[in-house]
N, C-alpha and C. Protein backbone atom coordinates (compact mmCIF):
# COMPACT_ATOMS: atom_id res chain seq x y z
N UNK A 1 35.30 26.56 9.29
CA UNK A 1 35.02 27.81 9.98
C UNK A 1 36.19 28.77 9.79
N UNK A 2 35.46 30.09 9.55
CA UNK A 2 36.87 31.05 9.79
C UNK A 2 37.28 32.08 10.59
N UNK A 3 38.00 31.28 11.58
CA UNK A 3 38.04 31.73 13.32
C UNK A 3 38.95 33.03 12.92
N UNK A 4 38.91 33.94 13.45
CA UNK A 4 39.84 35.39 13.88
C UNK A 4 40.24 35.60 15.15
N UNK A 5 40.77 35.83 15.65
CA UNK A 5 41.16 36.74 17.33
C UNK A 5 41.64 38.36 16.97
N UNK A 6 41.18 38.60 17.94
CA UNK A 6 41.26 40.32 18.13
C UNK A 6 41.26 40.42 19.13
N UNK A 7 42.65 42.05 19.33
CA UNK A 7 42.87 42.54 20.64
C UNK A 7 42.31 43.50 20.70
N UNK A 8 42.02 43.97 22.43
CA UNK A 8 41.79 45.32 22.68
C UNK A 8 42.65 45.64 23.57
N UNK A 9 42.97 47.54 23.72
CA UNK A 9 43.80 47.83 24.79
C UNK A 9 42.76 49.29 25.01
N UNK A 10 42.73 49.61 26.63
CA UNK A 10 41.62 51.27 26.70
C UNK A 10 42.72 51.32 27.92
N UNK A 11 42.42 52.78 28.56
CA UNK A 11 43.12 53.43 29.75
C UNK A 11 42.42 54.67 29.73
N UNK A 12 42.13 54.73 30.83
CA UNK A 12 41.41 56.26 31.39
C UNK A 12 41.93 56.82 32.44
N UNK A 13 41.75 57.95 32.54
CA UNK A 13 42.81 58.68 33.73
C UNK A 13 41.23 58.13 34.97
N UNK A 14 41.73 58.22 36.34
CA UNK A 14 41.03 58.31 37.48
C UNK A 14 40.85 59.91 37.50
N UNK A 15 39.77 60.68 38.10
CA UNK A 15 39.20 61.43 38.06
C UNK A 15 37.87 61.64 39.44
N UNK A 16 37.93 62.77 40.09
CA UNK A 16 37.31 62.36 41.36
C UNK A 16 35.74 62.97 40.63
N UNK A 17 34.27 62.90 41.28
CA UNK A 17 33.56 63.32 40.88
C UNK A 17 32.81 62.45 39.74
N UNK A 18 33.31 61.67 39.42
CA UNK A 18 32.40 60.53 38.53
C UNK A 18 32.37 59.06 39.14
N UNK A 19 31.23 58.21 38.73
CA UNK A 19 30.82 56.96 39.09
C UNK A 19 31.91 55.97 38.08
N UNK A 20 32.84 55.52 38.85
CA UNK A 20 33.66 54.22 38.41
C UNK A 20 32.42 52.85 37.85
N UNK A 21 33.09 52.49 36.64
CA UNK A 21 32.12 51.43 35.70
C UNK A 21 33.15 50.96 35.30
N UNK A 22 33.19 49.30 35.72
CA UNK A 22 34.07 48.52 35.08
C UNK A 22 33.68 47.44 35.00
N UNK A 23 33.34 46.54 33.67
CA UNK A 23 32.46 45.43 33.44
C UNK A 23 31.46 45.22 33.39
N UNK A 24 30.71 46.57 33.48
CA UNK A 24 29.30 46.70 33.75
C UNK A 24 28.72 47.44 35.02
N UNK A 25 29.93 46.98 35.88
CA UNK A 25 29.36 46.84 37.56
C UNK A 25 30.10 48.19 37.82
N UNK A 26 29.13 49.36 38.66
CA UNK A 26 29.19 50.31 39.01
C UNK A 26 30.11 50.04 40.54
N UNK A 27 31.03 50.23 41.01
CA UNK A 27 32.17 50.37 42.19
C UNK A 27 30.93 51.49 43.10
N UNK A 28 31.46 51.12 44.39
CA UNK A 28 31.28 52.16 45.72
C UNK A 28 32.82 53.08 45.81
N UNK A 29 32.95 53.70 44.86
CA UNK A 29 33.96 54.72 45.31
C UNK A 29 34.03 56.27 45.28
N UNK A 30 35.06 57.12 45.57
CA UNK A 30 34.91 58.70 45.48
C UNK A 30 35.67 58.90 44.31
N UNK A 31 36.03 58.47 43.32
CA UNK A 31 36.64 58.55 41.83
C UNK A 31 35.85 57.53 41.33
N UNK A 32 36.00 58.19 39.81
CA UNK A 32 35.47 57.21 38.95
C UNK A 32 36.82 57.12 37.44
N UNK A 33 36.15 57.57 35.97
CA UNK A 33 37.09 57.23 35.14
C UNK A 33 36.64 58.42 34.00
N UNK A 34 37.81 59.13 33.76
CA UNK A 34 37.66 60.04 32.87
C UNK A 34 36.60 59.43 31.26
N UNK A 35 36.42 60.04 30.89
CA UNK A 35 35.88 59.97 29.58
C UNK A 35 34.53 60.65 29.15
N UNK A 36 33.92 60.07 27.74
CA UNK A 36 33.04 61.04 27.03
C UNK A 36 31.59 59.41 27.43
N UNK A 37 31.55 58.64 27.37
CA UNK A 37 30.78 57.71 28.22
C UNK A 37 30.84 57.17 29.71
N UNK A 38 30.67 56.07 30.09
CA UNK A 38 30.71 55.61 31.52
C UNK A 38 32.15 55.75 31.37
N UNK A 39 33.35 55.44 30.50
CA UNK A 39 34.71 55.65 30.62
C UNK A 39 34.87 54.22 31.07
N UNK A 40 34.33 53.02 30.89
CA UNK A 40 34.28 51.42 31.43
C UNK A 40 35.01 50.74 30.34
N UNK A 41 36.94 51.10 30.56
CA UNK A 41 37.77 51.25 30.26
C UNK A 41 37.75 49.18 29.71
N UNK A 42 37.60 48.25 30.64
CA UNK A 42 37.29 47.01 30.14
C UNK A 42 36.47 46.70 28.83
N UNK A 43 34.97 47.61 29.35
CA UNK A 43 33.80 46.79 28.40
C UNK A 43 34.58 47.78 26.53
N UNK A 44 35.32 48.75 26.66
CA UNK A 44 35.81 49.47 25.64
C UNK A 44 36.92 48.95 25.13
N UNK A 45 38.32 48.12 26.15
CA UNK A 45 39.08 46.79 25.25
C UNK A 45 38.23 45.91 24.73
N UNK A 46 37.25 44.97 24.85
CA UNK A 46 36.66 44.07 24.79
C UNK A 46 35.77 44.65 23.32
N UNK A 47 35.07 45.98 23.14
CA UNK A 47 34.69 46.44 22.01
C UNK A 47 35.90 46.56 21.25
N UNK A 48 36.95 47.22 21.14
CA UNK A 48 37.61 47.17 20.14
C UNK A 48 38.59 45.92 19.83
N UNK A 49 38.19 44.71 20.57
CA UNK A 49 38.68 43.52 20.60
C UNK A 49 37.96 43.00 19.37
N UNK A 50 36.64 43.25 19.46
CA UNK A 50 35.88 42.43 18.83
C UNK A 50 35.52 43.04 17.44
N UNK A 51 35.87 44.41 17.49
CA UNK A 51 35.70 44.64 15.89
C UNK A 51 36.97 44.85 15.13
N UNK A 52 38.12 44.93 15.98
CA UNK A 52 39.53 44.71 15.46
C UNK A 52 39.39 43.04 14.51
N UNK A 53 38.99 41.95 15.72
CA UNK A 53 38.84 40.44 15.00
C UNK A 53 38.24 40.57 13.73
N UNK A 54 36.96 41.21 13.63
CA UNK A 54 36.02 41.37 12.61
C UNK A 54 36.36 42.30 11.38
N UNK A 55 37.48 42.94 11.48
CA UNK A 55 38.19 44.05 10.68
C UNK A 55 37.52 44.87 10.62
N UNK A 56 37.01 45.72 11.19
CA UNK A 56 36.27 46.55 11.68
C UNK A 56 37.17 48.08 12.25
N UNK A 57 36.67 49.18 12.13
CA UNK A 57 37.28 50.36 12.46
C UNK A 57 36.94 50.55 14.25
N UNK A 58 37.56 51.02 15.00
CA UNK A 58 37.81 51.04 16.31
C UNK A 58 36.50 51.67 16.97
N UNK A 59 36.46 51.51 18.50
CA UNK A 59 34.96 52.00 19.09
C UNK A 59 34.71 53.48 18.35
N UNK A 60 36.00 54.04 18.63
CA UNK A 60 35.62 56.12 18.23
C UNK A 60 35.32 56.15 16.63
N UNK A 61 34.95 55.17 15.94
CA UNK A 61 34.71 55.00 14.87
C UNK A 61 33.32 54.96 14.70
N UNK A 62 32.79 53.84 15.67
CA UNK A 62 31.50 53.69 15.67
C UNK A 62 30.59 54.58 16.85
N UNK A 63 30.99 54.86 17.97
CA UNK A 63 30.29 56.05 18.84
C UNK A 63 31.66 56.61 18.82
N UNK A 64 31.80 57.97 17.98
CA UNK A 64 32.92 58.99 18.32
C UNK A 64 32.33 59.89 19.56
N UNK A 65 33.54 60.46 20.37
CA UNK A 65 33.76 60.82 21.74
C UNK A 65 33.11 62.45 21.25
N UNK A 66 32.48 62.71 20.01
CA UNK A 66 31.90 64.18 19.64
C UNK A 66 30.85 64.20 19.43
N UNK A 67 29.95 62.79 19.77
CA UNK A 67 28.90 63.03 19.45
C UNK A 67 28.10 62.74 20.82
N UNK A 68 26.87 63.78 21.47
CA UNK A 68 26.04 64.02 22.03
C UNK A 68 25.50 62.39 22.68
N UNK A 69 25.11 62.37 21.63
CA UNK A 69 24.16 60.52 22.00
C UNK A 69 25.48 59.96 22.65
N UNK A 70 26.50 59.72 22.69
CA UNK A 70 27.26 58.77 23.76
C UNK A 70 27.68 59.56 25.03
N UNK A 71 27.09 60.93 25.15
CA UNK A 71 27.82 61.53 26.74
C UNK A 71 27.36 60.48 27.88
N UNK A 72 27.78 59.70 28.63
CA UNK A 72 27.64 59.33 29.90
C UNK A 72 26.89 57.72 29.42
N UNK A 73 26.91 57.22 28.06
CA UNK A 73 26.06 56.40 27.84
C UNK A 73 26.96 55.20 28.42
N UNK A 74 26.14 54.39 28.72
CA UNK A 74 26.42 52.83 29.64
C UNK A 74 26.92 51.85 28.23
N UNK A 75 28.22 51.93 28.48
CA UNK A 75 29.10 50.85 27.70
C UNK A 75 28.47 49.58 26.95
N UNK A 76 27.93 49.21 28.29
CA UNK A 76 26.87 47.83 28.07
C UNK A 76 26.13 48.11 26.69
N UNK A 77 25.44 48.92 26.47
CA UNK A 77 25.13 49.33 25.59
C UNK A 77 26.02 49.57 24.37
N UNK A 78 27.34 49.93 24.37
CA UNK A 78 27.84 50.07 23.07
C UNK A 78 28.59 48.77 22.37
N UNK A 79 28.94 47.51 23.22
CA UNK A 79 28.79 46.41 23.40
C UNK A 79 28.31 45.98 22.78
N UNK A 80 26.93 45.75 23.23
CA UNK A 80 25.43 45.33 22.26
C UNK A 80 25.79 45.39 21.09
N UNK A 81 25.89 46.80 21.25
CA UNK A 81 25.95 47.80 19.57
C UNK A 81 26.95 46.28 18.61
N UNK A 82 27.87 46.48 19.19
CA UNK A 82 29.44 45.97 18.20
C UNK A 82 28.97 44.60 17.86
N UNK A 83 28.14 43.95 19.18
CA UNK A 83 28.01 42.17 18.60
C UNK A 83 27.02 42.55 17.59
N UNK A 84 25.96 43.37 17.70
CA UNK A 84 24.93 43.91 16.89
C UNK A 84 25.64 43.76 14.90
N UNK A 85 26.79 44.79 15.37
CA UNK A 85 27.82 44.89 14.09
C UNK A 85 28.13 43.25 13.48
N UNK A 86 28.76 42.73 14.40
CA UNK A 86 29.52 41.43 14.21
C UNK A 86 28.42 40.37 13.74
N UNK A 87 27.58 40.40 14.33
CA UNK A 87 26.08 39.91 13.30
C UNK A 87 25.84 39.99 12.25
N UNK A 88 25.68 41.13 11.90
CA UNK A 88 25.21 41.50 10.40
C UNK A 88 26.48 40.66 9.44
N UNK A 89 27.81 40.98 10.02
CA UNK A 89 28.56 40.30 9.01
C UNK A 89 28.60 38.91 9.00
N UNK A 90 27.67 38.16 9.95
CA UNK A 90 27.49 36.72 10.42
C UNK A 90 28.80 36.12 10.85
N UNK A 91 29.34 36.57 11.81
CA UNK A 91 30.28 36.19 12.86
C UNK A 91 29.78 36.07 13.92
N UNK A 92 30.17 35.12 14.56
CA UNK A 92 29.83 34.86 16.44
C UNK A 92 30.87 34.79 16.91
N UNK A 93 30.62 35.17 18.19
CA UNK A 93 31.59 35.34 19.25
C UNK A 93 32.00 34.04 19.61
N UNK A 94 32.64 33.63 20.34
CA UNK A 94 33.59 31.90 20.27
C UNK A 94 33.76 32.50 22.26
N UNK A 95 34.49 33.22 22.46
CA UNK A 95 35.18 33.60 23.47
C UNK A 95 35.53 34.83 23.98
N UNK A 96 35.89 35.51 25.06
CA UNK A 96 36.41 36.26 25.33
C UNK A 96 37.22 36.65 27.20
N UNK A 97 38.36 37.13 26.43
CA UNK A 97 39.40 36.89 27.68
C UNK A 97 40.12 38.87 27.92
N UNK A 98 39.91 38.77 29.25
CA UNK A 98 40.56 40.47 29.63
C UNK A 98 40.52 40.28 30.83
N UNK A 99 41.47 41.44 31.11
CA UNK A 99 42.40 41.85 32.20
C UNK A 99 42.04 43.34 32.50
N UNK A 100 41.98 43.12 33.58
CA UNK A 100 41.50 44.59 34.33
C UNK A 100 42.74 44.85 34.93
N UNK A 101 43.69 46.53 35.02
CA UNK A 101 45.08 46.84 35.31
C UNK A 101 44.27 47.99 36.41
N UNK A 102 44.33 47.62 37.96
CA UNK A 102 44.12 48.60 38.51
C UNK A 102 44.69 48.44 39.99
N UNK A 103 45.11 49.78 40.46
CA UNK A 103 46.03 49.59 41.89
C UNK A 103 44.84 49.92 42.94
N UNK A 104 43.62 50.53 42.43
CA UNK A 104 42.44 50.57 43.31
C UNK A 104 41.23 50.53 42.66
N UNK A 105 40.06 49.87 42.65
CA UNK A 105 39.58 49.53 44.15
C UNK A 105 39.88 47.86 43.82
N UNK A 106 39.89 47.10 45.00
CA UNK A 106 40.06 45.45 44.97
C UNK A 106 38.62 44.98 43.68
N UNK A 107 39.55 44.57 42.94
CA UNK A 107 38.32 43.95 41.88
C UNK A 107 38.33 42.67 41.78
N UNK A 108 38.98 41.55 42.22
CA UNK A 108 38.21 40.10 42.54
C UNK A 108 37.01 40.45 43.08
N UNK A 109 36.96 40.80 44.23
CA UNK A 109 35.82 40.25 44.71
C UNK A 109 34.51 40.76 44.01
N UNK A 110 34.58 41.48 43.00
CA UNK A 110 33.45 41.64 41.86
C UNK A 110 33.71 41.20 40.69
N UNK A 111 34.33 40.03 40.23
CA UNK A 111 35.07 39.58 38.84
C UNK A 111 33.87 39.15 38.45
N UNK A 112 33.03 38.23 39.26
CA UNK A 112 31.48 37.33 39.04
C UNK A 112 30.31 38.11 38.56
N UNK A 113 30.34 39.38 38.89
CA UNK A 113 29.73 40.41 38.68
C UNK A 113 29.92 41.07 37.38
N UNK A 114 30.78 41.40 37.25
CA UNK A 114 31.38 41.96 36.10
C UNK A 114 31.28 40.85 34.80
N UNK A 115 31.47 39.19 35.09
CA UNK A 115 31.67 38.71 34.10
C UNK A 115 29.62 38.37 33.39
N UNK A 116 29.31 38.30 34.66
CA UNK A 116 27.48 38.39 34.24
C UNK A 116 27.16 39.15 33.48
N UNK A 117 27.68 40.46 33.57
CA UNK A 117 27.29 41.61 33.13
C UNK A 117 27.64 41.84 31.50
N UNK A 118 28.78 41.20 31.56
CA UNK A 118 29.93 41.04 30.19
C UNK A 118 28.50 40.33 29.25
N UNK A 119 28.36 38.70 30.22
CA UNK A 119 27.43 37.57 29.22
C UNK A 119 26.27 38.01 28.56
N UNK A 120 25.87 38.91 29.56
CA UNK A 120 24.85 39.34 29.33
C UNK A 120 24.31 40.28 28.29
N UNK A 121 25.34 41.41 27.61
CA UNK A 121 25.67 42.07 26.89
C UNK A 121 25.67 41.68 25.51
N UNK A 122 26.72 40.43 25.72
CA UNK A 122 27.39 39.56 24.53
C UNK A 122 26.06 38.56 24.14
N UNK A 123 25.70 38.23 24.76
CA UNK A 123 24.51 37.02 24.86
C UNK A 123 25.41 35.80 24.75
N UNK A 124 26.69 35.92 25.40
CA UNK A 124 27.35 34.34 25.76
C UNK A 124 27.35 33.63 27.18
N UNK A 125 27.77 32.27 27.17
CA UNK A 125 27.46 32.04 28.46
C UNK A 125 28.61 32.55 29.34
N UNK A 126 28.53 32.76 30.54
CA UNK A 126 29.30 33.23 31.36
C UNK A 126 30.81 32.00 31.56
N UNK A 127 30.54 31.36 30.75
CA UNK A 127 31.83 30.55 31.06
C UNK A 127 32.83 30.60 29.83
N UNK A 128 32.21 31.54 29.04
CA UNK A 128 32.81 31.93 27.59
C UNK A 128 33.62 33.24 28.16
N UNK A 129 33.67 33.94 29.12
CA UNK A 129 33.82 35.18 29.57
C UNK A 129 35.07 34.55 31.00
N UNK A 130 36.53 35.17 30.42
CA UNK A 130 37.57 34.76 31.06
C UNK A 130 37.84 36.62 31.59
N UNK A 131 38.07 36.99 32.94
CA UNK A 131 38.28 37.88 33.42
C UNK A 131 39.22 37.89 34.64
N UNK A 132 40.34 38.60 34.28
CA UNK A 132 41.22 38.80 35.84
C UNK A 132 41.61 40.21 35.83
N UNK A 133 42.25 40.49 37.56
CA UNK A 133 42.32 41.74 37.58
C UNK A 133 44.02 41.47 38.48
N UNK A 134 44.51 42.55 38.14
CA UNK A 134 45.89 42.61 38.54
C UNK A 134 46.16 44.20 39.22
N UNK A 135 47.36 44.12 39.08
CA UNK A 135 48.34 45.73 39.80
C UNK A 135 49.13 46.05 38.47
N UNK A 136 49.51 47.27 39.18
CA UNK A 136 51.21 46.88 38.06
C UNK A 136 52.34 47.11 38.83
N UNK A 137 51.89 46.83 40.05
CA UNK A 137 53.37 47.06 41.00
C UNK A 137 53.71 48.19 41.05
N UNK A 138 53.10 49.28 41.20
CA UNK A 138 52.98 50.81 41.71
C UNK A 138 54.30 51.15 40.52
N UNK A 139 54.09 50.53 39.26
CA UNK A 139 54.95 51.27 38.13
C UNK A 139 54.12 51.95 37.48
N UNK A 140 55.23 53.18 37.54
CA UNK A 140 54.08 54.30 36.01
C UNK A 140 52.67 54.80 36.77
N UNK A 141 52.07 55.22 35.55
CA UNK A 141 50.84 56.07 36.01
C UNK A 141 50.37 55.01 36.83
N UNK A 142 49.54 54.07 36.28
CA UNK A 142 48.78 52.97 36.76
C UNK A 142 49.14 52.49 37.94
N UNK A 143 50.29 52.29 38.15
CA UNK A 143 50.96 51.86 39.21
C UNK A 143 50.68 53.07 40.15
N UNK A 144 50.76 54.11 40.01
CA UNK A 144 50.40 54.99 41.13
C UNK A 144 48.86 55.25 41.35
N UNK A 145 48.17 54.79 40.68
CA UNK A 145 46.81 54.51 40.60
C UNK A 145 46.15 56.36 40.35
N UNK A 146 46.99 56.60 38.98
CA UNK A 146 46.28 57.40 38.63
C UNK A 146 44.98 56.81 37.21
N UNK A 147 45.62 56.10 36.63
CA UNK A 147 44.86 55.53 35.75
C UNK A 147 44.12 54.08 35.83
N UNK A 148 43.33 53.97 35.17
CA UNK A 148 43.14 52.20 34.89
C UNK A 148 42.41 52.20 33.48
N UNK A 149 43.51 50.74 33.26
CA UNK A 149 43.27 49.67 32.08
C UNK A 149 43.11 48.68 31.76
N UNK A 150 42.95 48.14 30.55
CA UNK A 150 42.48 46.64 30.79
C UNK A 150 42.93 46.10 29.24
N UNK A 151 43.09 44.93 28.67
CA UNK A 151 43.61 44.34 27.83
C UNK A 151 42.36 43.18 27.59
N UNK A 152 41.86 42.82 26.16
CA UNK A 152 41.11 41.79 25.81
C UNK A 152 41.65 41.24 24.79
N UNK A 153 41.09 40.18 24.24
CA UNK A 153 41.08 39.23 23.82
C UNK A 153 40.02 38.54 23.00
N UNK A 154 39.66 38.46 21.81
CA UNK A 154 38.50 37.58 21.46
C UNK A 154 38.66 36.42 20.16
N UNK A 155 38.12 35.34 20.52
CA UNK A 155 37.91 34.63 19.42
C UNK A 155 36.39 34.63 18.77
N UNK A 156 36.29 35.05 16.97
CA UNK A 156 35.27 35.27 16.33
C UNK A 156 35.65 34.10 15.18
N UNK A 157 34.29 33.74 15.30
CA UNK A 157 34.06 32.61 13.74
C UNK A 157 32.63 33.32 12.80
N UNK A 158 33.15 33.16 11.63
CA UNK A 158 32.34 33.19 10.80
C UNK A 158 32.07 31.77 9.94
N UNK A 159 30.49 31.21 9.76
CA UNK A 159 30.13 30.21 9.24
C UNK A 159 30.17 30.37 7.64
């Protein structure tokens, strides 16, 4: 087999007036996350995780932030798209591991949520789907909870 790993890294400014999307799972809050889609700063490491592994050109490669068809479109969906990609070149997904960087809102208690949402996307089982969420100790933007980010991880095999 010829296994690859690939990283992802995304960050979006917080922004009041939009619906927060992270992992899939829509938050109860009064901010959400800047951007030209849901701005679901996770499910967008985790895409460019997986086509970085695959040598592949980055998400704004495949839905650029200028085109119409991705305004407000649900991540989940661009996701799809990339394993969609990673198919054709007959690679499968093996794994995947990310970190959610946020000083608000409490995201354990939706990690289970978020990681369903992930499996579901990917078409892996939910125990293939490693997810934690942290602070950064009120350092830097993030730390003051102007932004949030997230860091992935993937292992891809091709047969």
């Amino acid at each position: 087999m010829n296994f690859r790993i690939g990283h992802g890294y995304d960050i979006h400014r917080i922004v009041a007036g939009r619906p927060l999307v992270l992992g899939g799972v829509k938050f109860d809050t009064d901010f959400g996350l800047e951007g030209h889609s849901d701005a679901d700063c996770v499910t967008h490491a985790i895409c460019d995780a997986l086509l970085g592994a695959a040598g592949l050109p980055d998400i704004g490669h495949f839905f650029p932030n200028t085109d119409p068809a991705y305004r407000n479109i649900d991540s989940q969906i661009l996701l799809a798209r990339v394993c969609g990609e990673l198919s054709k070149l007959r690679f499968a997904v093996g794994n995947i591991d990310a970190t959610v960087i946020a000083e608000k809102p409490r995201i354990y208690p939706r990690l289970a949520e978020m990681k369903a949402a992930l499996a579901k996307s990917t078409r892996l089982p939910v125990g293939n789907i490693g997810l934690k969420a942290t602070t950064n100790e009120g350092i830097g933007d993030l730390g003051r909870g102007l932004a949030i980010a997230a860091h992935a991880v993937v292992l891809i095999a091709k047969a």
